[in-house]
C-alpha atoms as a PDB file:
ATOM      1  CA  UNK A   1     110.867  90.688 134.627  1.00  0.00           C
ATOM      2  CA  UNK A   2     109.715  88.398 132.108  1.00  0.00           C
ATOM      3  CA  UNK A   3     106.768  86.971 133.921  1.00  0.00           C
ATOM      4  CA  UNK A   4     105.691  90.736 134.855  1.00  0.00           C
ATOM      5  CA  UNK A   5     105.997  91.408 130.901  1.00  0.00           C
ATOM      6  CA  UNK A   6     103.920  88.265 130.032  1.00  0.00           C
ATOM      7  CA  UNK A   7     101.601  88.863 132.387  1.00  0.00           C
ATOM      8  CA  UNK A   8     100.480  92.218 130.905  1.00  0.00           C
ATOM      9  CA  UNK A   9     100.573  90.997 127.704  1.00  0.00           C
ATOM     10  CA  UNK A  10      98.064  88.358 128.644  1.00  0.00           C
ATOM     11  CA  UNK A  11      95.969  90.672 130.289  1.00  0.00           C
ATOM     12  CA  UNK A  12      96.210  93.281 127.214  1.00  0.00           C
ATOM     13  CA  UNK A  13      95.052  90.225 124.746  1.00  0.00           C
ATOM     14  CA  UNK A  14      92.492  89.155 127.256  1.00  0.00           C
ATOM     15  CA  UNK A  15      91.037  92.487 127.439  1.00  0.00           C
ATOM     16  CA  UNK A  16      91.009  92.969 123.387  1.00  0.00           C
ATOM     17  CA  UNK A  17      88.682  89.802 123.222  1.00  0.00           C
ATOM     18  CA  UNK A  18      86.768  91.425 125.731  1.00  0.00           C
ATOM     19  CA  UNK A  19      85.624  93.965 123.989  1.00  0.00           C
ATOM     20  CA  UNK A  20      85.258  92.613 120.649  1.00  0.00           C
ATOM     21  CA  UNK A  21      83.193  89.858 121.992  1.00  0.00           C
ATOM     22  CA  UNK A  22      81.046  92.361 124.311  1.00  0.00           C
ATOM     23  CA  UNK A  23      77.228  92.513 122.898  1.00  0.00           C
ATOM     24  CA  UNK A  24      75.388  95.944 122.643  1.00  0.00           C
ATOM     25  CA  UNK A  25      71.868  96.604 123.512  1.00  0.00           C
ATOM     26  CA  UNK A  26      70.985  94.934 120.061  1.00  0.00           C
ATOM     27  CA  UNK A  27      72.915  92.088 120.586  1.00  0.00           C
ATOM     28  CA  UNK A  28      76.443  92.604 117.973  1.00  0.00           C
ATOM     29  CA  UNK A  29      79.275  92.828 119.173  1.00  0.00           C
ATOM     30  CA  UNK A  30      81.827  95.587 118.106  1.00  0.00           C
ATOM     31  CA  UNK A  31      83.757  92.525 115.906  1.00  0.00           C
ATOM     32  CA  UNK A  32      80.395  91.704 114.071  1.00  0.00           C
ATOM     33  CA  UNK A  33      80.276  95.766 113.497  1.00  0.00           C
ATOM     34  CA  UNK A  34      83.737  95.457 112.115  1.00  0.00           C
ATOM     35  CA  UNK A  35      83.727  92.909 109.862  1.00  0.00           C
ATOM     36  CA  UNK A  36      80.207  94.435 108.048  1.00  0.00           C
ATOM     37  CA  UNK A  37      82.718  97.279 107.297  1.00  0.00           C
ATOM     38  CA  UNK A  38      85.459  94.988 105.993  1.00  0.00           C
ATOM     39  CA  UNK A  39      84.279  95.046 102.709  1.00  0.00           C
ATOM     40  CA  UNK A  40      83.841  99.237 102.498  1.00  0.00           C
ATOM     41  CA  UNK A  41      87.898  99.093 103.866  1.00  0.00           C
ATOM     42  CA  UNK A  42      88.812  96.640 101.267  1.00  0.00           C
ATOM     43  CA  UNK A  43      87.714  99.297  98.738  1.00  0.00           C
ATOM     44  CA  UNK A  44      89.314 102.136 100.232  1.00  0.00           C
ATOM     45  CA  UNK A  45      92.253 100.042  99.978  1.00  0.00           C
ATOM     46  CA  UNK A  46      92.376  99.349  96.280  1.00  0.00           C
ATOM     47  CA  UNK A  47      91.651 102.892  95.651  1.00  0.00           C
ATOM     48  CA  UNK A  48      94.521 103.828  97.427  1.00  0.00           C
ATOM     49  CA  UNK A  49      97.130 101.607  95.764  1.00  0.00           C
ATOM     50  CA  UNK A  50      95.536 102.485  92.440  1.00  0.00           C
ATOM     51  CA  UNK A  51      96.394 106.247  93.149  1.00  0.00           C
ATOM     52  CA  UNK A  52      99.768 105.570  94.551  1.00  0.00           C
ATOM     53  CA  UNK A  53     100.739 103.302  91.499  1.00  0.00           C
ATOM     54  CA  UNK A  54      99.370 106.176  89.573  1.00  0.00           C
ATOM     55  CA  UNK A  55     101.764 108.451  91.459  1.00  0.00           C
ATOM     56  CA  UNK A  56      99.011 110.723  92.986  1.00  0.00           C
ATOM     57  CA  UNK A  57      98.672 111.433  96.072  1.00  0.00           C
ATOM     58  CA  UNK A  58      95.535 108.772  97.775  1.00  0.00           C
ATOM     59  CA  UNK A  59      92.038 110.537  98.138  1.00  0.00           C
ATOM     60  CA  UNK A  60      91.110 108.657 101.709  1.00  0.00           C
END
C-alpha cells in the first residue's frame, strides 16, 4: 500500500514540474508567468491583513 501511495505521489510531483517547466509558443513557462505576478500577490496580501487588522472585511 505504501509503495502504491508513493508512487502516485511521485508521479503527482513529477507532473507539477511538468507543467511549470513547459514553454509556450513565446518561450515562458507558466512558473516564469507566475513569479512576474508575485509581486501584484504580495500586494494583495498586505492589503488584506491591513483590512483584517482594521477589522473590515478584505476588498480582494
Amino acid at each position: 500500500m505504501g509503495f502504491i501511495r508513493n508512487a502516485i505521489i511521485g508521479i503527482a510531483i513529477f507532473e507539477g514540474i511538468k507543467y511549470l517547466t513547459k514553454k509556450d509558443v513565446l518561450g515562458t513557462s507558466n512558473f516564469e508567468k507566475i513569479k512576474e505576478q508575485v509581486p501584484e500577490y504580495i500586494e494583495k496580501a498586505k492589503v488584506a491583513t491591513e483590512d483584517i487588522r482594521a477589522g473590515r472585511l478584505p476588498q480582494v
